[in-house]
C-alpha atoms as a PDB file:
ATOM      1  CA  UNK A   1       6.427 -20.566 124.975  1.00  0.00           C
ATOM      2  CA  UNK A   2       8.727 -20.811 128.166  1.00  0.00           C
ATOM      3  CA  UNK A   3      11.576 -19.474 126.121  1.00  0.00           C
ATOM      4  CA  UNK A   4      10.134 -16.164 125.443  1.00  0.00           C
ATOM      5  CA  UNK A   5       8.881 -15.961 128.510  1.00  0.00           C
ATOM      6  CA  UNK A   6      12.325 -16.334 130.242  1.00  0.00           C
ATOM      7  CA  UNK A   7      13.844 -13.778 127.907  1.00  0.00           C
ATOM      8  CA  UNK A   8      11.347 -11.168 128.484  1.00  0.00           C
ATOM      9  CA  UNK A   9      11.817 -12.157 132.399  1.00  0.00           C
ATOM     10  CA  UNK A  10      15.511 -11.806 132.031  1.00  0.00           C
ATOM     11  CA  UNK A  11      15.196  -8.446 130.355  1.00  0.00           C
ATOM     12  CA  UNK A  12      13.114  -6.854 132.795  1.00  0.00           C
ATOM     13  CA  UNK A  13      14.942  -7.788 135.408  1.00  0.00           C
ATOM     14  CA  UNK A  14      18.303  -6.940 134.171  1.00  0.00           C
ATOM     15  CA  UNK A  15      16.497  -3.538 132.989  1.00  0.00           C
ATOM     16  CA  UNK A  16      17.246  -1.745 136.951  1.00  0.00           C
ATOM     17  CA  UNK A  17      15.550   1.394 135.843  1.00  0.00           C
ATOM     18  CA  UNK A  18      12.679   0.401 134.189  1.00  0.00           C
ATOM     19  CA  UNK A  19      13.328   2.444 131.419  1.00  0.00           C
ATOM     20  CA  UNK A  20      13.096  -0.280 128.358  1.00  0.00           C
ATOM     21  CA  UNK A  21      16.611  -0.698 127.366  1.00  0.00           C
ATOM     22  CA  UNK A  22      19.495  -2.390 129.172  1.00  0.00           C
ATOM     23  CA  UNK A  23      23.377  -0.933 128.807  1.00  0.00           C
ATOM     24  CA  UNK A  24      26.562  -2.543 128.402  1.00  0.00           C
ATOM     25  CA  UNK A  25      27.359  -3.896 131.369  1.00  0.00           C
ATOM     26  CA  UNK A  26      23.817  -5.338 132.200  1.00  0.00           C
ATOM     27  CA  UNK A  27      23.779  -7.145 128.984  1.00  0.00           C
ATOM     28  CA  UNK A  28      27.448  -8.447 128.910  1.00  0.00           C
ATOM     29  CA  UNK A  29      26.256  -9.997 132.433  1.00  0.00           C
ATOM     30  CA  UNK A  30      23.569 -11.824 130.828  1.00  0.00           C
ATOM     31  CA  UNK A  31      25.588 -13.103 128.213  1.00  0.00           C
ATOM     32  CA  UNK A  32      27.862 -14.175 130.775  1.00  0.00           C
ATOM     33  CA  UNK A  33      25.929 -16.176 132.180  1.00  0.00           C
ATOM     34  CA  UNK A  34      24.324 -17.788 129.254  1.00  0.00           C
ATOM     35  CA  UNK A  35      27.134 -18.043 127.048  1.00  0.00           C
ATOM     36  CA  UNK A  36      30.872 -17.839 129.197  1.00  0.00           C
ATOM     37  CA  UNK A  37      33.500 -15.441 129.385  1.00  0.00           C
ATOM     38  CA  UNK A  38      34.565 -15.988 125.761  1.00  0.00           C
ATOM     39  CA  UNK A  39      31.731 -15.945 123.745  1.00  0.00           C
ATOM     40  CA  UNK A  40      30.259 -13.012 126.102  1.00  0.00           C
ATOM     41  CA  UNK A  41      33.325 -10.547 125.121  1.00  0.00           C
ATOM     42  CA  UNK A  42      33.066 -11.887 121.378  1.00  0.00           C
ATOM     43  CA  UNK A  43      29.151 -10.969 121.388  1.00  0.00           C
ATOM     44  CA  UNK A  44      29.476  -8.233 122.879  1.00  0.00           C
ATOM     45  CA  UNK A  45      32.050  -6.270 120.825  1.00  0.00           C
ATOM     46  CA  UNK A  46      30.124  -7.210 117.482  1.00  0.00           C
ATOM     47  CA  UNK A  47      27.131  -5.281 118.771  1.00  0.00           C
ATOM     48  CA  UNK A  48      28.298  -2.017 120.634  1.00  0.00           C
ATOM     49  CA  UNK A  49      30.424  -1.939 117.503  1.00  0.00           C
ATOM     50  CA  UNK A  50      28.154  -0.457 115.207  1.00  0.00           C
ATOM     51  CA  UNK A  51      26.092   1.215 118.058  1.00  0.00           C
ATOM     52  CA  UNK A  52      25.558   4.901 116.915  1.00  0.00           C
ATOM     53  CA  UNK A  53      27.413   7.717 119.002  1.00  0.00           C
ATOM     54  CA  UNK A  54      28.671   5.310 121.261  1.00  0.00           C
ATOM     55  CA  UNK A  55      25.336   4.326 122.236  1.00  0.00           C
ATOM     56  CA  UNK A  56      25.830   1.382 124.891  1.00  0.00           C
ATOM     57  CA  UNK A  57      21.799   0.602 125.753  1.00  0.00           C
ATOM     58  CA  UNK A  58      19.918  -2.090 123.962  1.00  0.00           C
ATOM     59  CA  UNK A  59      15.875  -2.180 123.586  1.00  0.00           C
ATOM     60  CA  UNK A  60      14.372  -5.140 123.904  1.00  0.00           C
ATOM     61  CA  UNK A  61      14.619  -6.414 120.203  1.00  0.00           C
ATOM     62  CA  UNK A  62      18.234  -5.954 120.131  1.00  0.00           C
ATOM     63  CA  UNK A  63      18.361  -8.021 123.286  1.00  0.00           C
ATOM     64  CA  UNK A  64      16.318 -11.025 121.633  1.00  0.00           C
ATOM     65  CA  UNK A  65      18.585 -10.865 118.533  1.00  0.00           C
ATOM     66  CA  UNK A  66      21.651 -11.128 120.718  1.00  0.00           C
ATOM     67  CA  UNK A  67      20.457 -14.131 122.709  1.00  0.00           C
ATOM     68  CA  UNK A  68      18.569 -16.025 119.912  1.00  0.00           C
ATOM     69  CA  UNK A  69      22.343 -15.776 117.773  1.00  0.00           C
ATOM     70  CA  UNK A  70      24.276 -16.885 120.770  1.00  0.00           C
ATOM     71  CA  UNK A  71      21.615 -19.764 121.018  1.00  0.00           C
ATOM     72  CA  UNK A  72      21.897 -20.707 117.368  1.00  0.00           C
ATOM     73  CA  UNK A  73      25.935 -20.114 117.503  1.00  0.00           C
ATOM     74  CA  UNK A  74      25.886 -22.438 120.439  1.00  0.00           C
ATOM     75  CA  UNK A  75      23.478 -25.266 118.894  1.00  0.00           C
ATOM     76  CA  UNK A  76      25.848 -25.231 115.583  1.00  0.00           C
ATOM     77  CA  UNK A  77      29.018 -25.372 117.733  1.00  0.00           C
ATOM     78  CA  UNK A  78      27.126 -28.302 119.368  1.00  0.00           C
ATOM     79  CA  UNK A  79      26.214 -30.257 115.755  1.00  0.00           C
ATOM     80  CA  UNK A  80      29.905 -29.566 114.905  1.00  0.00           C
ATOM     81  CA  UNK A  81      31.613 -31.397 117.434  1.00  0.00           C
ATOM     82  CA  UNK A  82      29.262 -34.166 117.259  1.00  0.00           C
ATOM     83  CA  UNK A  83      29.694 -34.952 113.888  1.00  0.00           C
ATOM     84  CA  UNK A  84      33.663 -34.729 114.357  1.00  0.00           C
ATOM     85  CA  UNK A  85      33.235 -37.176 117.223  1.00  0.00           C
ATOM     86  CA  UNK A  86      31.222 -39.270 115.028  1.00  0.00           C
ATOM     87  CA  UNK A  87      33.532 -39.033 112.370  1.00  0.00           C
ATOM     88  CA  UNK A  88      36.033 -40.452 114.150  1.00  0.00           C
END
């Protein structure tokens, strides 16, 4: 699936030292990108916030959770103001 594939190419390459697990800043890029400045900072702080001693890295799994919410948050957001338009 081209999806999955993109995520796992996204990963790796935001992953600079080949070590598995991207920080902070690497993923906050990513969601940048994908999402905009908003929804990037909103992400973000809901999942460094229960991060264990501070812990600022994410494995792969926690990196497709992260992306496949935004994607669903974004889709809903999308259904939403459709139907208000249609609504109208």
């Amino acid at each position: 699936e081209p999806k999955r594939l993109f995520n796992l190419i996204e990963f790796m390459i935001n992953d600079k030292d080949g070590g598995g697990s991207i920080n902070e800043d690497e993923i906050m890029e990513v969601l940048y990108h994908r999402y905009g400045k908003d929804a990037m900072q909103k992400m973000t702080d809901e999942v460094f916030k229960h991060a264990p001693d501070g812990d600022k890295e994410l494995n792969f799994q926690d990196f497709l959770a992260i992306v496949n919410a935004g994607m669903h948050k974004q889709a809903s957001d999308k259904d939403k103001a459709s139907n208000s338009k249609k609504k109208k």
